[in-house]
C-alpha atoms as a PDB file:
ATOM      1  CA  UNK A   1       1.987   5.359   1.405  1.00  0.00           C
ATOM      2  CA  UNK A   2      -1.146   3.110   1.301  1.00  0.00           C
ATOM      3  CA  UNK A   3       0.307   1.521  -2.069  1.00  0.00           C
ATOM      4  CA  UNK A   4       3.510   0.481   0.559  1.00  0.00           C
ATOM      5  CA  UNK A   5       0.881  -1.107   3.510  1.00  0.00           C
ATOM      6  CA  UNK A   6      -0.433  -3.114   0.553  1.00  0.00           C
ATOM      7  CA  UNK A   7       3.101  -4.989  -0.588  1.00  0.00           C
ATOM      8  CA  UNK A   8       3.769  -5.211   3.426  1.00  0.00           C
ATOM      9  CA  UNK A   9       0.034  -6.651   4.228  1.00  0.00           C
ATOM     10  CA  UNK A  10       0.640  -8.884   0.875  1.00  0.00           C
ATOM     11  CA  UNK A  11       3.294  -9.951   2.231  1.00  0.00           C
ATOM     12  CA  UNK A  12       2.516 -10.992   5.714  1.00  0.00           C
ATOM     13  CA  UNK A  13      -0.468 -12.439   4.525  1.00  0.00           C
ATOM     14  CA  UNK A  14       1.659 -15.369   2.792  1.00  0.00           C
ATOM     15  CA  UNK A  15       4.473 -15.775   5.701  1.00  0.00           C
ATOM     16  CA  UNK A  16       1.966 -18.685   6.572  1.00  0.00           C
ATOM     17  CA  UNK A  17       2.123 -20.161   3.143  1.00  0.00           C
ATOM     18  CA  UNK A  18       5.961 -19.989   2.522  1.00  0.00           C
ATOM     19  CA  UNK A  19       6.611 -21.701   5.569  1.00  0.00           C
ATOM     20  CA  UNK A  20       4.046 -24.492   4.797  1.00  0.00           C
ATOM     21  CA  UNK A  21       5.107 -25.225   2.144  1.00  0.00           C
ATOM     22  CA  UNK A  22       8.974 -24.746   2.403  1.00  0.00           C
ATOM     23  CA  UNK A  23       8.868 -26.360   6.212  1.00  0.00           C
ATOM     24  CA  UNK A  24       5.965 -29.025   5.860  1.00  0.00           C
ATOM     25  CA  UNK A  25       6.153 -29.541   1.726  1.00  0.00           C
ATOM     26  CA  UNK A  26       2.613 -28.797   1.609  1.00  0.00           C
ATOM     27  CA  UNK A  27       1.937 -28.080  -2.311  1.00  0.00           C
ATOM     28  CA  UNK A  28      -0.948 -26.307  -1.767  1.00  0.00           C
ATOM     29  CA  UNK A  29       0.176 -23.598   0.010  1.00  0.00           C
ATOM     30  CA  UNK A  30       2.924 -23.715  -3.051  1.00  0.00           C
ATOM     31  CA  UNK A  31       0.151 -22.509  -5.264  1.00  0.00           C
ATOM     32  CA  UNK A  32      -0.975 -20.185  -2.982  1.00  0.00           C
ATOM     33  CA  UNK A  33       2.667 -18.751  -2.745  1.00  0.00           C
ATOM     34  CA  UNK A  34       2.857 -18.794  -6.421  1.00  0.00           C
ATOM     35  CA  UNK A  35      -0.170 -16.897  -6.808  1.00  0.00           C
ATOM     36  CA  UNK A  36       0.616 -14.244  -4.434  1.00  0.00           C
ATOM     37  CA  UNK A  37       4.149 -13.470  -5.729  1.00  0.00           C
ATOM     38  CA  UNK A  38       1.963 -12.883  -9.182  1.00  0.00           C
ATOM     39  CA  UNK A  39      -0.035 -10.813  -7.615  1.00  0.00           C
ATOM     40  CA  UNK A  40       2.836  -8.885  -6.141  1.00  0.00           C
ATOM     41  CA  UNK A  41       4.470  -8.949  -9.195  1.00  0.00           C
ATOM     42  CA  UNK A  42       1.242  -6.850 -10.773  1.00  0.00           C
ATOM     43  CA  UNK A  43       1.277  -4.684  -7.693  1.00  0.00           C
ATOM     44  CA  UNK A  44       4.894  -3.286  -8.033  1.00  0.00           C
ATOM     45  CA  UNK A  45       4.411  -2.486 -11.671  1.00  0.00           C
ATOM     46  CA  UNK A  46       1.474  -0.682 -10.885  1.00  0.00           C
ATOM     47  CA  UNK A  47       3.184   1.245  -8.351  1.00  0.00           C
ATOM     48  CA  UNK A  48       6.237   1.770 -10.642  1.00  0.00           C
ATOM     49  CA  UNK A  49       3.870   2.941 -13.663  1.00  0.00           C
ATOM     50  CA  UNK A  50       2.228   5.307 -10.919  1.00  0.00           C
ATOM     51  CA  UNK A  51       5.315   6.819  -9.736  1.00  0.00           C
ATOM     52  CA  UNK A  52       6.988   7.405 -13.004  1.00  0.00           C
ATOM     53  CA  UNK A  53       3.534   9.147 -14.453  1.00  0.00           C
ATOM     54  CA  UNK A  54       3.877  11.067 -11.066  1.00  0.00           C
ATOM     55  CA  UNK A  55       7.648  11.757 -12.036  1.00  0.00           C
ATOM     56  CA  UNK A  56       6.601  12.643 -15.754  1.00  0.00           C
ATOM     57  CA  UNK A  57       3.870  14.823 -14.715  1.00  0.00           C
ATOM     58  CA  UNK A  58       6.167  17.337 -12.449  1.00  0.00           C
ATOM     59  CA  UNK A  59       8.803  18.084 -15.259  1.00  0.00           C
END
């Protein structure tokens, strides 16, 4: 479950960000949005690789 409190605390960490930039137009919290979702992006696909290793391993 630790792999889940990461995505949520990922998450949270860029609620400031989104609305900066989608409220205010700031672009610079646009990168910063942009970079998170990448690094989100890498997060889930390490957590799906883990889980279907996990699933491969018990059959």
């Amino acid at each position: 479950m630790s792999r889940f409190s990461e995505i949520k605390d990922l998450i949270m960490s860029l609620e400031g960000d989104f609305d900066k930039f989608y409220s205010k137009g700031n672009q610079a919290a646009g990168t910063r949005v942009r970079k998170g979702m990448q690094d989100l992006k890498t997060l889930a696909q390490d957590i799906r690789k883990e889980v279907q290793d996990m699933k491969n391993a018990s059959e």
